[in-house]
Protein backbone atom coordinates (compact mmCIF):
# COMPACT_ATOMS: atom_id res chain seq x y z
CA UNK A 1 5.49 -13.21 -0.58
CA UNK A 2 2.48 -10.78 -0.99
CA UNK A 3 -0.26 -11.32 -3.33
CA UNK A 4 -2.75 -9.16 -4.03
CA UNK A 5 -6.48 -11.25 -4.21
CA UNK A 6 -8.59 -8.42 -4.37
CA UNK A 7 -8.71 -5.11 -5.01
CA UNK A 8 -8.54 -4.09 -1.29
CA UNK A 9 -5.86 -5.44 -1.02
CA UNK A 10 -3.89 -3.24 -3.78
CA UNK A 11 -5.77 -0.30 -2.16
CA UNK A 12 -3.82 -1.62 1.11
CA UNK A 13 -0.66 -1.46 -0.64
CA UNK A 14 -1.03 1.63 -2.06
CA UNK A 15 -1.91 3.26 1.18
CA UNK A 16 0.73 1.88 2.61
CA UNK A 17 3.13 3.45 -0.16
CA UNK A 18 1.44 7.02 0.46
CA UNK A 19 1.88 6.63 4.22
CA UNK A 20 4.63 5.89 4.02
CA UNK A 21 5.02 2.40 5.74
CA UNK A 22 6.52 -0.05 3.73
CA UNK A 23 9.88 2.12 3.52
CA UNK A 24 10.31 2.89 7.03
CA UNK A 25 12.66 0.55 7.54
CA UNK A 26 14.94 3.00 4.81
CA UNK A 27 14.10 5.97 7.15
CA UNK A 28 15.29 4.76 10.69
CA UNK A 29 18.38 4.20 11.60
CA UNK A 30 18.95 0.61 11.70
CA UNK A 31 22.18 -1.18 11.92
CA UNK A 32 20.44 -4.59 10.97
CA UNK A 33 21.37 -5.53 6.98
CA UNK A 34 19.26 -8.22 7.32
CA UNK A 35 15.99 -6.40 8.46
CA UNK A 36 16.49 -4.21 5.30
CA UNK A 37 17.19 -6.63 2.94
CA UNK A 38 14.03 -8.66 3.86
CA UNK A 39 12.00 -4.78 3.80
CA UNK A 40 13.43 -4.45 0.35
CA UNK A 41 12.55 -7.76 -0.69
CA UNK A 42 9.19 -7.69 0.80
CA UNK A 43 8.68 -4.11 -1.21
CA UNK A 44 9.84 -5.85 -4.76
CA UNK A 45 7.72 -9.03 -4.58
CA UNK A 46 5.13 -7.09 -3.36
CA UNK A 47 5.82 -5.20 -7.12
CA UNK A 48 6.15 -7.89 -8.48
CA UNK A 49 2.93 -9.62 -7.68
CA UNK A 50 0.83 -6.25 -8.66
CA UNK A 51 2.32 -6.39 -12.10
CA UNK A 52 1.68 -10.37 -12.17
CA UNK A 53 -1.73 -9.12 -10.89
CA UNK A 54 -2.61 -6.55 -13.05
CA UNK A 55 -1.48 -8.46 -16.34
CA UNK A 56 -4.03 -11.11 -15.21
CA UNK A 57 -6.69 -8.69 -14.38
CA UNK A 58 -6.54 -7.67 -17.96
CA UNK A 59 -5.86 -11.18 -19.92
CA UNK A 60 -9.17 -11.66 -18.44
CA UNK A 61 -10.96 -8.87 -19.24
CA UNK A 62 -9.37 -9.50 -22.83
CA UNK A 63 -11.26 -13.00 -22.59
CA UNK A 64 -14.83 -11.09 -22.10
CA UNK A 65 -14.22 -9.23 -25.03
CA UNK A 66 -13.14 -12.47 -27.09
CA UNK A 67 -16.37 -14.12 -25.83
CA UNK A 68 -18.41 -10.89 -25.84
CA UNK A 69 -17.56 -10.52 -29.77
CA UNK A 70 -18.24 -14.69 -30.37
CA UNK A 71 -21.57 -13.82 -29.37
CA UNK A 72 -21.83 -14.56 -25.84
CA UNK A 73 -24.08 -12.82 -23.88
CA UNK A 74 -22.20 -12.05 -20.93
CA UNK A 75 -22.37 -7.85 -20.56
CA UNK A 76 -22.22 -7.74 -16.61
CA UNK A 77 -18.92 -10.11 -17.17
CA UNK A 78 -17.66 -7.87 -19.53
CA UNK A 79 -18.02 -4.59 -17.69
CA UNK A 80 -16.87 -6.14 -14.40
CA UNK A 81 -13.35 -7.67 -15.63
CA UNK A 82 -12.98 -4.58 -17.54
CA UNK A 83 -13.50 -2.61 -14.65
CA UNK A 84 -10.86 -4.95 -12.24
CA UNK A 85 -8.28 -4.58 -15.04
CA UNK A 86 -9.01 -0.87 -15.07
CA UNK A 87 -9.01 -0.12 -11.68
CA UNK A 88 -5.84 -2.05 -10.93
CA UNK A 89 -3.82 -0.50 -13.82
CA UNK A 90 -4.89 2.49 -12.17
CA UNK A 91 -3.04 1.34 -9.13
CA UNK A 92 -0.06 0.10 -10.35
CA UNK A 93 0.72 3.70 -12.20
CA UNK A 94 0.09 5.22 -9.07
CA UNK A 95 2.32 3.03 -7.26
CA UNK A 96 5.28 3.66 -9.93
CA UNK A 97 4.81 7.25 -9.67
CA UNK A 98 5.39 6.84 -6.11
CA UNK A 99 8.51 4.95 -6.73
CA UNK A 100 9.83 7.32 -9.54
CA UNK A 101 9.17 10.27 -7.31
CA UNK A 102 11.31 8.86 -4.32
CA UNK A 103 14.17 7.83 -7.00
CA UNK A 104 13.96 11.57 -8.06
CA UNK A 105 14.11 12.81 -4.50
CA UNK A 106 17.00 10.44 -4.06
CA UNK A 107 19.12 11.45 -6.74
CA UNK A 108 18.27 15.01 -5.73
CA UNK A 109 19.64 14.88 -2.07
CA UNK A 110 23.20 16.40 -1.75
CA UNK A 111 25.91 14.61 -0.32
């Protein structure tokens, strides 16, 4: 299972998704049910665990602002969990546009 601990890591991911690499096992011709079961598994926890991930980038950045209005003076805090839960909301939209855009070209191929 794939968890994302920083945000190089989602910028991994996300590579990966434009090169192309996590759904290469979908694009070669392999027999093996297994070894795309355990891609496609792979590819949703890795989903997963940016959702999990971004939710808890921005519970946290909701807690700066909680303890930023209370009075606490905590500014760099603030602007740096704001900036995590920005940056990987950013990613996850790009990573579902990815996926929406491959169901799209799916449902578009002719049989």
């Amino acid at each position: 299972m794939t968890t994302f601990t920083s945000i190089q890591g989602m910028n991994n991911a996300l590579d990966k998704i434009n090169n192309n690499t996590l759904t290469s096992a979908f694009d070669s011709n392999l027999t093996a049910s297994d070894t795309q079961e355990s891609s496609f598994d792979s590819l949703l926890d890795s989903a997963i665990n940016l959702i999990k991930e971004t939710d808890k980038l921005s519970n946290a950045a909701e807690e700066e602002e909680i303890k930023y209005a209370l009075g606490y003076d905590n500014t760099l805090e603030l602007m740096l969990a704001q900036n995590k839960a920005n940056l990987s909301l950013s990613y996850t939209v790009a990573i579902r546009d990815k996926v929406v855009e491959a169901y799209r070209e799916i449902m578009n191929l002719q049989f």
